[in-house]
N, C-alpha and C. Protein backbone atom coordinates (compact mmCIF):
# COMPACT_ATOMS: atom_id res chain seq x y z
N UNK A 1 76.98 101.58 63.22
CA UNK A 1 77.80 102.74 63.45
C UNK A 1 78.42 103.15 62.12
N UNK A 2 78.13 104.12 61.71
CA UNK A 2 78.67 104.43 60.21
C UNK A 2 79.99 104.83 60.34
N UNK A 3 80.96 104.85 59.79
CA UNK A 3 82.07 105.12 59.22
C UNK A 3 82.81 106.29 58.61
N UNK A 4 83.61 106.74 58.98
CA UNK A 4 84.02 108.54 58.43
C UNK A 4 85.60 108.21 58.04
N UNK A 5 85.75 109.20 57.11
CA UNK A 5 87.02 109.00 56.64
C UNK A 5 87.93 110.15 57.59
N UNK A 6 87.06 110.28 58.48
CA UNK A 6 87.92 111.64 59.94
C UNK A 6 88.76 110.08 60.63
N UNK A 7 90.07 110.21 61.37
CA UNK A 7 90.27 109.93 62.47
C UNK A 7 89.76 109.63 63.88
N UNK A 8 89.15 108.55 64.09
CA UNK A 8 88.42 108.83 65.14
C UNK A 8 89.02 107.85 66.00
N UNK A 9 88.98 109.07 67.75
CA UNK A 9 89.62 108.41 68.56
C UNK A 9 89.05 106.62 69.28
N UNK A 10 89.72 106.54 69.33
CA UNK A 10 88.75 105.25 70.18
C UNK A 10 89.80 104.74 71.70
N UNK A 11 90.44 106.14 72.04
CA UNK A 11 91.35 105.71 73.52
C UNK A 11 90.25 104.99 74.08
N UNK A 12 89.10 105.70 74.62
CA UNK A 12 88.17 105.69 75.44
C UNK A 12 87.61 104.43 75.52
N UNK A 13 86.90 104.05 74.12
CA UNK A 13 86.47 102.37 73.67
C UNK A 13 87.20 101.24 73.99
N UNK A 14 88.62 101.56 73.62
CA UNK A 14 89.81 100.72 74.42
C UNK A 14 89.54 100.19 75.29
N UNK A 15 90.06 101.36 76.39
CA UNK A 15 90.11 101.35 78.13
C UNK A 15 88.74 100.36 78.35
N UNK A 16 87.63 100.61 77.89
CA UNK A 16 86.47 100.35 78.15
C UNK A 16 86.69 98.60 77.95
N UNK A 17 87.09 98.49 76.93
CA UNK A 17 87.17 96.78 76.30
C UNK A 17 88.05 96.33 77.51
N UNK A 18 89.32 96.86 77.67
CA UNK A 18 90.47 96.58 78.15
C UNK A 18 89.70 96.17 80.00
N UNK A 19 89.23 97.02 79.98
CA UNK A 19 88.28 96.92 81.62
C UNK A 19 87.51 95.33 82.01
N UNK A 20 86.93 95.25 80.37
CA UNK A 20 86.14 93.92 80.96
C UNK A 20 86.94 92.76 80.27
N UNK A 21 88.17 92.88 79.71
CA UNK A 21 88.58 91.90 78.99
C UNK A 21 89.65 90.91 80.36
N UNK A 22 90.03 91.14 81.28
CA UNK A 22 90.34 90.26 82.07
C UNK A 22 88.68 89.69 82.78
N UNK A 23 89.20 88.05 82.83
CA UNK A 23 88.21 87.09 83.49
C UNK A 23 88.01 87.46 84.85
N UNK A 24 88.35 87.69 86.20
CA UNK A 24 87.95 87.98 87.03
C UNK A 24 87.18 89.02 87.04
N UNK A 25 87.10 90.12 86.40
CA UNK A 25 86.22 91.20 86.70
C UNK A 25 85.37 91.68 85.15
N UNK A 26 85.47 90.37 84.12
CA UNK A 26 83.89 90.13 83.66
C UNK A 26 83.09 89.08 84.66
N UNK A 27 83.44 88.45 85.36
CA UNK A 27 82.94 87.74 86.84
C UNK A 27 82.38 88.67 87.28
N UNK A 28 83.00 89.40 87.68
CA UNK A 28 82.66 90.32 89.05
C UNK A 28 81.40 90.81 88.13
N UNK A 29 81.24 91.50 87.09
CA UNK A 29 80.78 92.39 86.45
C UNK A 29 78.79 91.26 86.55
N UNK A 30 79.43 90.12 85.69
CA UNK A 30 78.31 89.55 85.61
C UNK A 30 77.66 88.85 86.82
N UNK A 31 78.38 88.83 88.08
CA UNK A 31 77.59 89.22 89.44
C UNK A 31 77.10 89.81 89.28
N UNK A 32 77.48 91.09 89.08
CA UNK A 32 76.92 92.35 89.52
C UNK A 32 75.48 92.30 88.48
N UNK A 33 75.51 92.04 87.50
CA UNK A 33 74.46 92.06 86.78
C UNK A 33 72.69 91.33 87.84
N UNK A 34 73.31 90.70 88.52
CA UNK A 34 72.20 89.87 88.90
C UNK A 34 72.31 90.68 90.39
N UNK A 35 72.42 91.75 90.47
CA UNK A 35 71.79 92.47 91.51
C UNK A 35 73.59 92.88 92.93
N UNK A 36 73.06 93.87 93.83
CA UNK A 36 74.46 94.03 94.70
C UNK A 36 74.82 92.69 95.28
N UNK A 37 76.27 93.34 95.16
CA UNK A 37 77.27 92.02 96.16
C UNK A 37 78.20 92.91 97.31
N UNK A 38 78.02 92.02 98.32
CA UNK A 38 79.13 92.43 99.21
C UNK A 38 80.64 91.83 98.75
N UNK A 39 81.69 92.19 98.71
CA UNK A 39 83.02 91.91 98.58
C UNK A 39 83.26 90.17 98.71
N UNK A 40 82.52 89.92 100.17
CA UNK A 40 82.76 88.50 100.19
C UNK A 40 81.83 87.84 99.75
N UNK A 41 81.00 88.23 99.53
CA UNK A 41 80.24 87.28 98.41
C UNK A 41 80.71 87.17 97.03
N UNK A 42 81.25 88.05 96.32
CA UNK A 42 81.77 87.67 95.46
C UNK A 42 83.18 86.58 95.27
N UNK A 43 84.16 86.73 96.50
CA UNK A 43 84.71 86.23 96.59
C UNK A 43 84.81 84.57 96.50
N UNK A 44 83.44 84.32 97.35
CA UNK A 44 82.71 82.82 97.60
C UNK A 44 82.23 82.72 95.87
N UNK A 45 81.81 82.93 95.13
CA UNK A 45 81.12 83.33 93.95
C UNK A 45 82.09 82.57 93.11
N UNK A 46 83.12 83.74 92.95
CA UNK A 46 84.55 83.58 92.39
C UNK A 46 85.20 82.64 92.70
N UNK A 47 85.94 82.48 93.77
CA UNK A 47 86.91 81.97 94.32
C UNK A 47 88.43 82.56 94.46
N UNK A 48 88.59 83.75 94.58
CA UNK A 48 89.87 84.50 94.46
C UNK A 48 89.53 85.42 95.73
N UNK A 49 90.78 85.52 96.59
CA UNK A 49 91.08 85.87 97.53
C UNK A 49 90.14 87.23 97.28
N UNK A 50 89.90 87.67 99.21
CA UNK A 50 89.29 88.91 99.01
C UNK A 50 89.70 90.16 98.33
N UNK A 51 91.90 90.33 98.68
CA UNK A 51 92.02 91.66 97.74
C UNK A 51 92.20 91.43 96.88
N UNK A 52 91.94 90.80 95.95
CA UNK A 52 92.11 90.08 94.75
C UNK A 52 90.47 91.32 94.00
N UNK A 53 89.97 90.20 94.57
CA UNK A 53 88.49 90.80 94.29
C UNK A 53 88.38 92.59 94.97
N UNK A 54 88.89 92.99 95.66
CA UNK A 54 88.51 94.57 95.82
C UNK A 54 89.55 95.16 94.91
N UNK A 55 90.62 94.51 94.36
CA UNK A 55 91.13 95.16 93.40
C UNK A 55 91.00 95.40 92.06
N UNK A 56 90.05 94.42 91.78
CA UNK A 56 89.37 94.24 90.53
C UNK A 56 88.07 95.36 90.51
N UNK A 57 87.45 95.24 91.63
CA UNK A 57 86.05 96.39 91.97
C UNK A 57 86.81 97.48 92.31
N UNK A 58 87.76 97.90 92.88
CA UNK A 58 88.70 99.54 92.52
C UNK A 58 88.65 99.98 91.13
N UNK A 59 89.20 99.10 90.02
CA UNK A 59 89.18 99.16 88.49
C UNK A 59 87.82 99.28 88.44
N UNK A 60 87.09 98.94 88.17
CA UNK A 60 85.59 99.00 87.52
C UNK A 60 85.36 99.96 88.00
N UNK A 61 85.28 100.21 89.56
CA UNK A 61 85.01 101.62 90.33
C UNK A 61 85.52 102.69 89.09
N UNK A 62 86.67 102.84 89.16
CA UNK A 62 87.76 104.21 88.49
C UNK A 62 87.25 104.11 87.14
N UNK A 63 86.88 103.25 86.77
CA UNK A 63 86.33 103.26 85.20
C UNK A 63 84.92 103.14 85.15
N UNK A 64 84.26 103.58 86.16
CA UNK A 64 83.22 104.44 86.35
C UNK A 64 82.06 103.14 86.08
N UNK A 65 82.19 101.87 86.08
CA UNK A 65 81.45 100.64 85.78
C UNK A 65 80.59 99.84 86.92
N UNK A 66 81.30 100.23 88.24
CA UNK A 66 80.80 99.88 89.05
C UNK A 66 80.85 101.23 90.60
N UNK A 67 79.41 101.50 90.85
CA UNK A 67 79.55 101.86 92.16
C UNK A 67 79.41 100.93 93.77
N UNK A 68 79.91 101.65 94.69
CA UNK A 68 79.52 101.32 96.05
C UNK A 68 78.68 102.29 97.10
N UNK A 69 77.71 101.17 97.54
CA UNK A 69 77.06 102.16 98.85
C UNK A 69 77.28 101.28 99.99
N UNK A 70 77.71 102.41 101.60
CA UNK A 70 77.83 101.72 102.55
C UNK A 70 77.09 100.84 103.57
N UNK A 71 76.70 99.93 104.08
CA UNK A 71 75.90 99.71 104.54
C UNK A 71 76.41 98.81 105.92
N UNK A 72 76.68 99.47 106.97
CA UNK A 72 77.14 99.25 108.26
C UNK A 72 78.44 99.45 108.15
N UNK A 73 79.15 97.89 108.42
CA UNK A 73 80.84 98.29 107.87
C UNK A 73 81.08 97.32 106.82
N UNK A 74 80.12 97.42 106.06
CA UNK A 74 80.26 96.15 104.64
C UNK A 74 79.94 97.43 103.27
N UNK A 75 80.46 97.33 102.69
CA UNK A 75 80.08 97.96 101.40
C UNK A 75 79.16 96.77 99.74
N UNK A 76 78.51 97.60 99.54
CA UNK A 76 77.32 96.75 98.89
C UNK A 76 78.12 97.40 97.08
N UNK A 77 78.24 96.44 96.36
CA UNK A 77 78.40 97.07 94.72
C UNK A 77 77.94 96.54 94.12
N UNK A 78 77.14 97.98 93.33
CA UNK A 78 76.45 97.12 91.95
C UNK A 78 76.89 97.90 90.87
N UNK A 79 76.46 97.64 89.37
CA UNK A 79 76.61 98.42 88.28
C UNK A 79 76.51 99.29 88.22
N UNK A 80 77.06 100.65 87.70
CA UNK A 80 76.98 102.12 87.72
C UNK A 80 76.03 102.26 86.73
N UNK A 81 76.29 101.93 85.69
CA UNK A 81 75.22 102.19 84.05
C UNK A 81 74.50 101.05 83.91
N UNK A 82 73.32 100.97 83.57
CA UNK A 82 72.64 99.91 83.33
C UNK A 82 73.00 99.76 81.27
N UNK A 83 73.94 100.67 80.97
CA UNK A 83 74.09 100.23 79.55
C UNK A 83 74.91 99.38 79.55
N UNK A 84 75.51 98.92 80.63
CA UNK A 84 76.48 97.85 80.56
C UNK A 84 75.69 96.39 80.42
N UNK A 85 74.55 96.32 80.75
CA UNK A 85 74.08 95.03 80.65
C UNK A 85 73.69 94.56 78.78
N UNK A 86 73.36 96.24 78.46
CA UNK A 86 73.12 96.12 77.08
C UNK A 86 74.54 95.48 76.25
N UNK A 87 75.41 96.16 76.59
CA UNK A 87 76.73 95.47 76.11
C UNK A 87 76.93 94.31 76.00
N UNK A 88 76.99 93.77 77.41
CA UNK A 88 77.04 92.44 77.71
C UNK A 88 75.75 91.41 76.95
N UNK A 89 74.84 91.94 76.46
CA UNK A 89 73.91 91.00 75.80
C UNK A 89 74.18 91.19 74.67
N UNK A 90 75.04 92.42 73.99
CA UNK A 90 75.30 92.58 72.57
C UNK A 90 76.35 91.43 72.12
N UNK A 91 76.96 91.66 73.25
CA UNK A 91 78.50 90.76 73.04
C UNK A 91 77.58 89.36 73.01
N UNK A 92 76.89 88.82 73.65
CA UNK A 92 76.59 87.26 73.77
C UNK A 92 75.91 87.27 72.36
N UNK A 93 74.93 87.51 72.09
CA UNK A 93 74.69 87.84 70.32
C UNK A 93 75.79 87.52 69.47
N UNK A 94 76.57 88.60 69.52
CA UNK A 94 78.01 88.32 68.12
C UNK A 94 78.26 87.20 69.00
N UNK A 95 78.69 86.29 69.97
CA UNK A 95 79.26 85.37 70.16
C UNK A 95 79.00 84.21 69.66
N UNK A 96 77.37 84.59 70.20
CA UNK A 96 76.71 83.14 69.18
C UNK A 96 76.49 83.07 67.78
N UNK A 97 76.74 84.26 67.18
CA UNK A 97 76.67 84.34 65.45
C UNK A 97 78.04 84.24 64.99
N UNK A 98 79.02 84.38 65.97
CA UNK A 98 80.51 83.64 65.45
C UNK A 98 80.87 82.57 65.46
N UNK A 99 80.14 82.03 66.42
CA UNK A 99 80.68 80.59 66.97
C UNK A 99 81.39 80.69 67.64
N UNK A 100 82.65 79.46 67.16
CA UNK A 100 84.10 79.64 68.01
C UNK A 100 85.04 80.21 67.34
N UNK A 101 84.87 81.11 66.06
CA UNK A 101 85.70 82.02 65.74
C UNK A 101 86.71 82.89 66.56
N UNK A 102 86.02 83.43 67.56
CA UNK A 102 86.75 84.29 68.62
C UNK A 102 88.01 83.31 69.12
N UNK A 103 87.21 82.11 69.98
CA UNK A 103 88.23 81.27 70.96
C UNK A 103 89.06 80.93 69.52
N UNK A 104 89.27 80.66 68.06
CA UNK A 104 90.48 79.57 67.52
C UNK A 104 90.97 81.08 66.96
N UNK A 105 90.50 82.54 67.02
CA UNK A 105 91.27 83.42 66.56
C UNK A 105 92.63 82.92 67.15
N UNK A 106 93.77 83.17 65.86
CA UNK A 106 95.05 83.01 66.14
C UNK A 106 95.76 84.05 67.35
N UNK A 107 95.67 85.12 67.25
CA UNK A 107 95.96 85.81 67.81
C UNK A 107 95.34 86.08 69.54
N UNK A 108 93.95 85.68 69.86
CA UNK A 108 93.69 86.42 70.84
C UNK A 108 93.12 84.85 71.26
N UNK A 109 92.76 84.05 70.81
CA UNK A 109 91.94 82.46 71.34
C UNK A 109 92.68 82.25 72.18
N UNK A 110 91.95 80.92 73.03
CA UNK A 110 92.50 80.45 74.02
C UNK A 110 93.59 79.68 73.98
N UNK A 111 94.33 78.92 72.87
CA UNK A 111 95.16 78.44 72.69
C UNK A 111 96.44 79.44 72.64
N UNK A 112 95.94 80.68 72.66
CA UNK A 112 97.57 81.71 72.59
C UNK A 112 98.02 81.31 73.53
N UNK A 113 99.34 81.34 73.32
CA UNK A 113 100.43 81.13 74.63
C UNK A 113 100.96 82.32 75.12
């Protein structure tokens, strides 16, 4: 991605990071990668209560990441964009060419309190 000495917004890129950066709904997400889930299957999957989990698939919904289709009185969700899987394999790439850089980052690793 080249570089400009313009201002460039990145609200949008944010929101986007900000979407998959809680653990339950990069879960949900990487379900979803491996084809539709009903609500309670993810739940069993996960392990977090059912509105737990439809509140996490509301977010992805509104941020346009995940759709639903109905199917009796169960609703079925899978990925909206299939560029999301590209993401998600970009990210595992830099992960493994960082190492554990990310997790001992001071600021954002798992040791933050």
């Amino acid at each position: 991605m080249p570089m400009t000495s313009q201002k460039t917004d990145v609200t949008a890129a944010v929101c986007l990071f900000r979407s998959l950066a809680d653990p339950a709904r990069l879960a949900i997400v990487r379900h979803l990668a491996l084809g539709e889930h009903r609500v309670v299957d993810l739940t069993a999957h996960i392990g977090l209560a059912q509105s737990t989990v439809s509140g996490h698939l509301s977010c992805l919904r509104d941020c346009g990441l995940v759709t639903a289709r109905a199917e009796g009185r169960a609703s079925l969700y899978s990925l909206a964009r299939p560029e999301l899987l590209d993401l998600l394999a970009a990210a595992e790439t830099l992960l493994e060419a960082t190492g554990e850089a990310v997790t001992l980052c001071p600021t954002y690793g798992t040791d933050v309190a």
